[in-house]
Protein backbone atom coordinates (compact mmCIF):
# COMPACT_ATOMS: atom_id res chain seq x y z
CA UNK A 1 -54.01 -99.30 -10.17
CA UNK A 2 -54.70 -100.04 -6.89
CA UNK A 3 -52.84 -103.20 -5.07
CA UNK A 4 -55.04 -104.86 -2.30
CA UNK A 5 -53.83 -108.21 -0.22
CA UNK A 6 -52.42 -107.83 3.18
CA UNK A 7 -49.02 -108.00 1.55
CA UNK A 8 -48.57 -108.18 -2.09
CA UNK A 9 -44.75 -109.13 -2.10
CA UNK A 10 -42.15 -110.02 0.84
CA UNK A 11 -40.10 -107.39 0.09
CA UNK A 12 -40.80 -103.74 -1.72
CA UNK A 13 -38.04 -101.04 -2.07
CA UNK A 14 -37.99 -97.56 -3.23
CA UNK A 15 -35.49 -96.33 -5.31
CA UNK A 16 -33.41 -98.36 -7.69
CA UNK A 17 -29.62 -96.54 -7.37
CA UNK A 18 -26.77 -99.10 -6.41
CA UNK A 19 -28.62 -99.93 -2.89
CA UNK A 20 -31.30 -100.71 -4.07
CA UNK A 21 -30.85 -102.58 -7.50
CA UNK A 22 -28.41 -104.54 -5.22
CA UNK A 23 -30.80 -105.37 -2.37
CA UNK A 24 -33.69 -106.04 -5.06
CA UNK A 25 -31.60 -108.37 -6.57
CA UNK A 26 -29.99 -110.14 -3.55
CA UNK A 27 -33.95 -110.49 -2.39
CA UNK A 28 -35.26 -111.85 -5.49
CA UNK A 29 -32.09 -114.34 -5.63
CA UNK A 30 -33.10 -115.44 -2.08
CA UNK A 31 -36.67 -116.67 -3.18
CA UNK A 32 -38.53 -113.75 -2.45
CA UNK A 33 -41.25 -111.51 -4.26
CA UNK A 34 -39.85 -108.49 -4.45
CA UNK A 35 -41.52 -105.10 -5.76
CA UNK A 36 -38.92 -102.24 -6.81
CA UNK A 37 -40.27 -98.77 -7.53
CA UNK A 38 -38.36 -95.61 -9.07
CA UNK A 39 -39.45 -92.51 -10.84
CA UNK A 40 -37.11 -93.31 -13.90
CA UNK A 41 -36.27 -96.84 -12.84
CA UNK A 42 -34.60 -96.87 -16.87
CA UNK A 43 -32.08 -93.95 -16.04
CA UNK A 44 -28.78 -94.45 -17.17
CA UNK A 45 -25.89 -94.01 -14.25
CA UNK A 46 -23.30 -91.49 -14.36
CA UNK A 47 -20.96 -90.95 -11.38
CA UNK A 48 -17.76 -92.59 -11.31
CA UNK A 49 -17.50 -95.75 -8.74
CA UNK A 50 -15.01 -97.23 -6.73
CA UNK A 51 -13.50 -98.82 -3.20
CA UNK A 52 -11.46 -101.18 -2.40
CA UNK A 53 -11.01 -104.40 -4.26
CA UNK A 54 -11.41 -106.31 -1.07
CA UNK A 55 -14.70 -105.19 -0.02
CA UNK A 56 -16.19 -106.60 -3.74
CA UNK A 57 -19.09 -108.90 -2.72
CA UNK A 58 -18.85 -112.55 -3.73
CA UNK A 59 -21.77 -112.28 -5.99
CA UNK A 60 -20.80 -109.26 -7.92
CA UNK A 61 -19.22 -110.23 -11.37
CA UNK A 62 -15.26 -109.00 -11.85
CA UNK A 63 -16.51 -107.71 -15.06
CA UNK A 64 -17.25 -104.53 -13.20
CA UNK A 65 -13.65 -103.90 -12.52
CA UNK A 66 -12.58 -101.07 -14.93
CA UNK A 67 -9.27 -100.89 -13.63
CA UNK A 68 -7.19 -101.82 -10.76
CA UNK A 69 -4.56 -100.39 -8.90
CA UNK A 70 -2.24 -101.90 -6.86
CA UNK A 71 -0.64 -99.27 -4.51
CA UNK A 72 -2.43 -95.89 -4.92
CA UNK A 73 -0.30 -93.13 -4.07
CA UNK A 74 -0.83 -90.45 -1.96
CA UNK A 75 1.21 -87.27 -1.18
CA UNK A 76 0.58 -84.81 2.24
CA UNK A 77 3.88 -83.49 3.37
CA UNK A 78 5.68 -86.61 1.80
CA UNK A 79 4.75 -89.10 -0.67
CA UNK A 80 3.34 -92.42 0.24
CA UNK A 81 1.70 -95.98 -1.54
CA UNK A 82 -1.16 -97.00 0.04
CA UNK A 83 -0.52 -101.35 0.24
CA UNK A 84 -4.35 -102.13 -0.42
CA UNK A 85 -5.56 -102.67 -4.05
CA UNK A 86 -8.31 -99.76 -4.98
CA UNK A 87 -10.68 -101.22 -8.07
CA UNK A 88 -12.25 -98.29 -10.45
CA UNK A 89 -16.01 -99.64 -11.99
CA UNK A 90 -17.95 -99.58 -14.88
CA UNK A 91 -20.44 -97.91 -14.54
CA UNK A 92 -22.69 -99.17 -17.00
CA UNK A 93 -21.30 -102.66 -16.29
CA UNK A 94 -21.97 -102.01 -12.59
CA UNK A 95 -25.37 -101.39 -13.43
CA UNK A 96 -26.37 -104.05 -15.94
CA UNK A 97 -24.64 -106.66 -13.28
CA UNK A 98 -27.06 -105.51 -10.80
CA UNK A 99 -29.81 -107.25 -12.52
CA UNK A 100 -33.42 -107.02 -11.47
CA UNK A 101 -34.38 -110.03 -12.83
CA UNK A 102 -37.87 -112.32 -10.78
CA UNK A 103 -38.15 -108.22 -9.54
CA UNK A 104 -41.55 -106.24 -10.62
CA UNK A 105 -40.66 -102.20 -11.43
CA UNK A 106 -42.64 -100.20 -11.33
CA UNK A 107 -42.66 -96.72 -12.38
CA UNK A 108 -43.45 -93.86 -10.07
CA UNK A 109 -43.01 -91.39 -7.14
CA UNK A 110 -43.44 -92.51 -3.91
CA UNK A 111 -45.44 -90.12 -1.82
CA UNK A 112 -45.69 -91.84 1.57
CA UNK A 113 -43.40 -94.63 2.36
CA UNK A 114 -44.49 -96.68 5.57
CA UNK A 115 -43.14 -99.90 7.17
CA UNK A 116 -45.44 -102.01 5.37
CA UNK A 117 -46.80 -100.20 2.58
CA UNK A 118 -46.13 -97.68 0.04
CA UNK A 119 -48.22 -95.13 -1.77
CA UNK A 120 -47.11 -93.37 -5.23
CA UNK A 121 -48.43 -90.29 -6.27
CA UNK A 122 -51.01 -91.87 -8.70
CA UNK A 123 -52.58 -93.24 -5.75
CA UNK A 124 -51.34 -97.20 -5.84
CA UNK A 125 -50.49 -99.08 -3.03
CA UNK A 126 -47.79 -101.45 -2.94
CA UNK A 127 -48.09 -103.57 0.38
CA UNK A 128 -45.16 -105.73 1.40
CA UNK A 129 -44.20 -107.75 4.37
CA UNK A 130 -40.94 -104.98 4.71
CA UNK A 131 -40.51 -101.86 3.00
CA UNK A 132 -36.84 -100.54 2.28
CA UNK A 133 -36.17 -97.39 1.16
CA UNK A 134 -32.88 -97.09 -1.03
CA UNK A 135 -33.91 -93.13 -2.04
CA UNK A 136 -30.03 -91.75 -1.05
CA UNK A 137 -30.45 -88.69 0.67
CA UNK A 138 -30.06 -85.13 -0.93
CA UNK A 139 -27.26 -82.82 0.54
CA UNK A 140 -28.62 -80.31 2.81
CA UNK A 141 -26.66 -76.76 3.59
CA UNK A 142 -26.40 -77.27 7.28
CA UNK A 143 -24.92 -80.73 6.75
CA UNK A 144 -21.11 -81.22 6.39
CA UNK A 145 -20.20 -82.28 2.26
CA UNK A 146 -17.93 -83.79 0.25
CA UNK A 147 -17.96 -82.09 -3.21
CA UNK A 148 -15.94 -82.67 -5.85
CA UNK A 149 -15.19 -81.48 -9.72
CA UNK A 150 -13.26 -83.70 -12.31
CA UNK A 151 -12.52 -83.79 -15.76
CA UNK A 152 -11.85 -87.01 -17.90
CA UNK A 153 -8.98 -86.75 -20.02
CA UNK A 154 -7.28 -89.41 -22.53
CA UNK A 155 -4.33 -91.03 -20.62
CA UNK A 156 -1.54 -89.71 -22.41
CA UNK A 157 -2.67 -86.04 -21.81
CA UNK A 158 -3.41 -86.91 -17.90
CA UNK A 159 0.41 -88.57 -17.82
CA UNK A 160 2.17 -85.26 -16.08
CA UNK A 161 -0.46 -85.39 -13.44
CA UNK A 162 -0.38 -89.02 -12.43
CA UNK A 163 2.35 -90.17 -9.40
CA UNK A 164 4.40 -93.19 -9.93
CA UNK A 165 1.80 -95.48 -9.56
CA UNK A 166 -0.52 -94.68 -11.82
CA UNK A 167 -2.68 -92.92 -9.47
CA UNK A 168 -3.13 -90.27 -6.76
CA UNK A 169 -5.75 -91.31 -4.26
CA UNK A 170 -4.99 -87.99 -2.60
CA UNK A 171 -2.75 -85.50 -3.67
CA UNK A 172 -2.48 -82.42 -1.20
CA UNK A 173 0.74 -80.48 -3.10
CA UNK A 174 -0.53 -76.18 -2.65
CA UNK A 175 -0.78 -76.03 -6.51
CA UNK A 176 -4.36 -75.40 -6.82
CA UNK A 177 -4.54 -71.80 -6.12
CA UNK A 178 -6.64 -71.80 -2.97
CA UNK A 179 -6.64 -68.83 -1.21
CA UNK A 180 -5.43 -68.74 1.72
CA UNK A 181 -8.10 -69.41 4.97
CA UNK A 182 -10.56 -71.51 2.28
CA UNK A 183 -11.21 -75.58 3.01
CA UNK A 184 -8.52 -77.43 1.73
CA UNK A 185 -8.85 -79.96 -1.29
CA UNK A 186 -6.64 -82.43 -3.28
CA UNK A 187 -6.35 -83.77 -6.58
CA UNK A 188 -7.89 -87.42 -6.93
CA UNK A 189 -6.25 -88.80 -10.48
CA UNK A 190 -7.57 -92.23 -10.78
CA UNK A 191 -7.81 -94.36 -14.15
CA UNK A 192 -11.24 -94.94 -15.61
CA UNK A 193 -9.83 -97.49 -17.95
CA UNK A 194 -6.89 -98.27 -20.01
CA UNK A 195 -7.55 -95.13 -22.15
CA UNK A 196 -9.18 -92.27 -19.66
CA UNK A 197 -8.17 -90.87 -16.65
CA UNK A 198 -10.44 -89.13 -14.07
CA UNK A 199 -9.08 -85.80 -13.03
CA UNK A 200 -10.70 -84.65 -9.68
CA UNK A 201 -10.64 -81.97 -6.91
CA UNK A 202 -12.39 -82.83 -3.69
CA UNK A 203 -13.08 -81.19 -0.91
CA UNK A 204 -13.02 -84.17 1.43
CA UNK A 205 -15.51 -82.41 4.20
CA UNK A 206 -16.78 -78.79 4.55
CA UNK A 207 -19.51 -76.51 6.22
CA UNK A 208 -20.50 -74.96 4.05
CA UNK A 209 -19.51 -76.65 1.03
CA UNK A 210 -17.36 -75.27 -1.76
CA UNK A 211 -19.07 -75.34 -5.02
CA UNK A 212 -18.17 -76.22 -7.88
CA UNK A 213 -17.24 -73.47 -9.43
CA UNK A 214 -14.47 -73.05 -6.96
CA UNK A 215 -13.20 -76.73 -7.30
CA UNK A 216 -13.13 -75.73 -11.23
CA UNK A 217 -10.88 -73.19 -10.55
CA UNK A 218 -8.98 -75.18 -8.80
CA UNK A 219 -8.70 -77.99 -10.78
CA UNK A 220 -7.93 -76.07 -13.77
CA UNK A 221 -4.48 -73.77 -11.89
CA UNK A 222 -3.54 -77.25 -10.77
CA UNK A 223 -3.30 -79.21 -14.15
CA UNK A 224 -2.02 -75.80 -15.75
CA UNK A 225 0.65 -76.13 -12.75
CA UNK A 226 1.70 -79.61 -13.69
CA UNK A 227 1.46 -79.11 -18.18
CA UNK A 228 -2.49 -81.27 -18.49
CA UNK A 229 -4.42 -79.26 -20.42
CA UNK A 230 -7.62 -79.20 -20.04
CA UNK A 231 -10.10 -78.64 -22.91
CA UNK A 232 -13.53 -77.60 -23.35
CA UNK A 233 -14.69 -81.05 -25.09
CA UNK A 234 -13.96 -82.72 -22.00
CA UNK A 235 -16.56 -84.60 -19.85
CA UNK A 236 -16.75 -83.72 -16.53
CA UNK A 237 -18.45 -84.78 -13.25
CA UNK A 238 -19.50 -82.93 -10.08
CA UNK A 239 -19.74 -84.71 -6.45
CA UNK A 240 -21.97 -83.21 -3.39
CA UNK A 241 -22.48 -86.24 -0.90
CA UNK A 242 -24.06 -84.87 2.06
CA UNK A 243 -21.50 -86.69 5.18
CA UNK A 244 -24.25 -86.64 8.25
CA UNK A 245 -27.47 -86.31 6.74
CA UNK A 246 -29.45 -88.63 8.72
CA UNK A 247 -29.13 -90.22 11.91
CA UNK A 248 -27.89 -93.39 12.93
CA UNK A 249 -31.55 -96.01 12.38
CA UNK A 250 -30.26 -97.83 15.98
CA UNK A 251 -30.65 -94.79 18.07
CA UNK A 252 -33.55 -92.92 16.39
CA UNK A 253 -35.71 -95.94 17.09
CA UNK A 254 -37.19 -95.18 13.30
CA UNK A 255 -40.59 -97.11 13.31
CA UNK A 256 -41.19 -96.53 9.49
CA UNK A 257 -39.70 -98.70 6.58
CA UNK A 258 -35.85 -99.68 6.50
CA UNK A 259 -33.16 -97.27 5.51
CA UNK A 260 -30.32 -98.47 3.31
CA UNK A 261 -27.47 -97.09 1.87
CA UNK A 262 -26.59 -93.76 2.08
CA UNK A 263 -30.26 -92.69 3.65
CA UNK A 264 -29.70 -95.25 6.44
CA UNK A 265 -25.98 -93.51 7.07
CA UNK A 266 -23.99 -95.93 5.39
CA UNK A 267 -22.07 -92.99 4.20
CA UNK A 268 -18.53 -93.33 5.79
CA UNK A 269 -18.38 -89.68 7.38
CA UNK A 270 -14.77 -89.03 6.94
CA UNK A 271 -14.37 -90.56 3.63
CA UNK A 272 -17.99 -90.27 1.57
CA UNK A 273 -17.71 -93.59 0.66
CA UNK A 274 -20.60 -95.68 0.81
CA UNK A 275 -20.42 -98.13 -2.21
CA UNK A 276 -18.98 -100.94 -0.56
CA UNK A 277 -20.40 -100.98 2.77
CA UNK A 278 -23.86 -101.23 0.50
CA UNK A 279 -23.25 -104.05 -1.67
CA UNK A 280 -21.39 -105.91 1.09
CA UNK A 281 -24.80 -106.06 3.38
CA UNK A 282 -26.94 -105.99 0.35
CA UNK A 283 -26.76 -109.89 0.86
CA UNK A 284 -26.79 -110.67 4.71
CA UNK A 285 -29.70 -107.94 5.08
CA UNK A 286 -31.52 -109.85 2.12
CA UNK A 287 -31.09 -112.75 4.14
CA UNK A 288 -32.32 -111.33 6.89
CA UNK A 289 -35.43 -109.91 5.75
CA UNK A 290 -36.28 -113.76 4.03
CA UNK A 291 -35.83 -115.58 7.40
CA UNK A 292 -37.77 -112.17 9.33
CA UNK A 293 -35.18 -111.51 11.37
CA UNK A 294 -34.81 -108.19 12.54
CA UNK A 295 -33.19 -105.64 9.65
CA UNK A 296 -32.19 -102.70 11.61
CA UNK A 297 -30.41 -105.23 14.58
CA UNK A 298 -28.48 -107.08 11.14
CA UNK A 299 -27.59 -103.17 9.57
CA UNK A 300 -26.72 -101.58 13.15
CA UNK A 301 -25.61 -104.03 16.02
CA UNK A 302 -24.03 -102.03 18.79
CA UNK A 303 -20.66 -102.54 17.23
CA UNK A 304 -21.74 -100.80 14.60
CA UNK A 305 -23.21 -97.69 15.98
CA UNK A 306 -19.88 -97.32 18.08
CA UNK A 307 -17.93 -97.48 15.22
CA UNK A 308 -20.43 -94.58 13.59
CA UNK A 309 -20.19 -92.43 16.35
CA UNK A 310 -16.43 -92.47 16.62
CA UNK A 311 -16.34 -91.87 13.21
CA UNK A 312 -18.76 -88.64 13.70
CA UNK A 313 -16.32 -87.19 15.74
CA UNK A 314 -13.63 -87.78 13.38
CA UNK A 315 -15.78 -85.80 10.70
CA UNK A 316 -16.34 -83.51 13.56
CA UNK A 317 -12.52 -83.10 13.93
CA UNK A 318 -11.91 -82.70 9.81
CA UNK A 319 -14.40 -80.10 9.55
CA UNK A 320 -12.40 -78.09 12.08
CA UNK A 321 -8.99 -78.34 10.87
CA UNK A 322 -7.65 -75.61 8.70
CA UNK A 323 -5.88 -76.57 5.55
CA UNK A 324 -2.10 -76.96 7.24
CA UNK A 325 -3.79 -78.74 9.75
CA UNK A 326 -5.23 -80.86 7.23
CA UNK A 327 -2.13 -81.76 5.69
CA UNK A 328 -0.22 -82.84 8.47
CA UNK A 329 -3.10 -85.35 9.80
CA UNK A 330 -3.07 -87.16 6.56
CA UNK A 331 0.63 -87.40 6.60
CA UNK A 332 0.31 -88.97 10.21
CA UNK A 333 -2.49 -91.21 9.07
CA UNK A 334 -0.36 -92.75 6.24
CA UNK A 335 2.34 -93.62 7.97
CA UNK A 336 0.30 -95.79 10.69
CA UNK A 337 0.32 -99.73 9.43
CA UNK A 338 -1.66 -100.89 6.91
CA UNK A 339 -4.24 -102.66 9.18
CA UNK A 340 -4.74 -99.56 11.19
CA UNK A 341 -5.41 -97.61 7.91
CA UNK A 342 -8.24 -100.38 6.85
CA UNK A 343 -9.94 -100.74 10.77
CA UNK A 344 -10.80 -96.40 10.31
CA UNK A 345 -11.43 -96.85 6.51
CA UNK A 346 -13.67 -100.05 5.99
CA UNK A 347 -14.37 -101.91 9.47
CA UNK A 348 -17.73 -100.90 10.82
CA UNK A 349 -18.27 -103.28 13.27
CA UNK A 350 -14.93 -103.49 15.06
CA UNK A 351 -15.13 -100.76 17.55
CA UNK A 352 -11.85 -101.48 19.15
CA UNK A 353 -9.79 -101.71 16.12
CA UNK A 354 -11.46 -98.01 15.38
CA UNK A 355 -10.75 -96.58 18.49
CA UNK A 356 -6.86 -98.08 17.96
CA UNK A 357 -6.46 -96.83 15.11
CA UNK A 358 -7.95 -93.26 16.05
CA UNK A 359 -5.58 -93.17 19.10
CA UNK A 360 -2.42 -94.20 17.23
CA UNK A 361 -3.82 -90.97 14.71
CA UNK A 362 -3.84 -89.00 17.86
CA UNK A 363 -0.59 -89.90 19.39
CA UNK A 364 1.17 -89.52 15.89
CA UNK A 365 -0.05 -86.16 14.60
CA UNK A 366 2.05 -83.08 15.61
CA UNK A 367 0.80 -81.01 19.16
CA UNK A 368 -0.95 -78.26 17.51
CA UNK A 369 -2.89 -80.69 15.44
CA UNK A 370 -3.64 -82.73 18.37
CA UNK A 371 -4.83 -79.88 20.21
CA UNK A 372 -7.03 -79.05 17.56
CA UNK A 373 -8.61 -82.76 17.54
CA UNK A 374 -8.89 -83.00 21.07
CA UNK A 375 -11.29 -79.45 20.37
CA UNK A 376 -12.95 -80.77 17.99
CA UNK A 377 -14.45 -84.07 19.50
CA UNK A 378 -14.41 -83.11 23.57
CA UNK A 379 -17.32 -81.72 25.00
């Protein structure tokens, strides 16, 4: 099969993951053609989703809200409620909400990928007016990561390891059995639903990584620690999200097709998140692309990138920071305000806020930590 106008569709994009079944979708809603192409475009998603309940787009159903929670708790030195609603997904919801409907799949690999056209290993060509690829981008060893091990557990079994509120977005107690020296990690206990809880220790950012394996081993002193057992039966999950795997589409001047999501470095470097920085732009960039305005100015105005680069240097600043270290920056972050917590966590294209919100960090962390940061991210 072999596709042959100037431009077949408005709009073609490669790989159908949350980017881009949302950005298919968000096209084909805004009146365009749109051509989607996977090699298993059917697969069934399995990793566990969240963010925050206020970055949900206005056109995503609430139906994909497996669970709410109000105040998530988190403990570093001391314990503390984080006053910002997190919202758990379904994941199968998730995807069945993220309908491709008006939006030809096809199935195959994509061997060349250009700005304008793309060829799949059968040798088809799909030509569009833009090409975005939505592929993710595969964690690389040099790379700083975010990996992560969890077991799902029925509530009542999880109930020893769960704080107050019925969650721990990060819990940093020394009850994993970590040997000493070793990246630190914490215990992320979040709800699934009414009746499962996900049981998860991350190691927020590391280079190298720890494995999983190690995480295991963690995970499994920690809940023996607290009374969870954990049993064989159990499903379990493993993270790796690769934190600076590509570089920022503004200053590489990339010529070829569009990056989104987490291959066009919508992964929040300190954090890993990504999801709803994606499905937030899904629409404007959709938008954007139907009136042929420029995609990469919409994804990366200069606010933007300075918000991504000060955010580099806070991954810079994590990866150097030795597990006590660690601990006390995250009990100085969550004791700034709330709005200082949300300008580092979710505002990417208020620069100043950022930048406040760093310096407050700075100011409030404890000298040998600050000495530390100021290693970290000064030339």
């Amino acid at each position: 099969m072999t596709l042959t106008s100037p431009a077949d569709v408005d709009v073609a994009v490669v790989g159908l993951g949350p980017a881009g079944r949302s950005l298919a979708g968000r096209c084909a809603a805004a009146g365009l053609t749109v051509t989607a192409v996977d090699l298993r475009p059917g697969r069934v998603w399995t990793p566990t989703y969240a963010l925050w309940a206020d970055e949900l787009p206005w056109w995503l159903d609430d139906s994909v809200v497996a669970a709410r929670v109000q105040a998530p708790q988190v403990w570093a030195r001391t314990e503390h409620a984080v006053p910002r609603p997190y919202a758990v997904l379904d994941t199968a919801e998730l995807q069945r909400s993220l309908a491709l409907d008006g939006v030809r799949v096809i199935a195959g690999r994509a061997t060349v990928v250009d700005r304008t056209r793309i060829t799949l290993a059968d040798g088809a060509v799909v030509r569009a007016r833009h090409v975005v690829d939505a592929r993710g981008l595969p964690p690389a060893p040099a790379v700083a990561q975010q990996t992560a091990y969890g077991v799902v557990v029925p509530r009542e079994r999880a109930l020893p390891a769960l704080g107050p509120g019925g969650a721990w977005f990060m819990d940093w107690r020394p009850d994993n059995g970590a040997p000493a020296g070793e990246p630190p990690s914490f215990l992320y206990a979040i709800p699934l639903d009414a009746d499962c809880v996900l049981l998860e220790e991350t190691c927020l950012a590391a280079r190298p990584a720890l494995g999983p394996d190690q995480l295991r081993e963690r995970l499994h002193a920690r809940a023996a620690s607290r009374g969870v057992e954990l049993r064989p039966g159990d499903a379990t999950e493993t993270v790796r999200i690769a934190l600076q795997g590509s570089g920022i589409p503004r200053l590489t001047r990339r010529r070829g097709a569009v990056r989104f999501g987490a291959g066009g470095a919508l992964v929040h470097p300190c954090t890993g998140y990504s999801l709803g920085a994606t499905l937030g732009l899904a629409d404007p960039l959709a938008r954007a692309l139907a009136e042929s305005r420029d995609p990469t100015a919409l994804l990366w105005p200069r606010r933007a990138v300075a918000v991504e680069v000060l955010r580099r240097r806070g991954l810079a600043a994590l990866v150097a920071l030795g597990p006590e270290p660690t601990v006390e920056f995250f009990e100085s972050f969550f004791t700034l305000p709330a709005p200082r917590q949300r300008a580092f966590l979710s505002l990417r294209d208020r620069p100043t806020a950022v930048a406040a919100a760093m310096w407050a960090l700075f100011r409030a962390v404890p000298g040998p930590v600050r000495r530390s940061l100021a290693r970290a991210v000064l030339p």
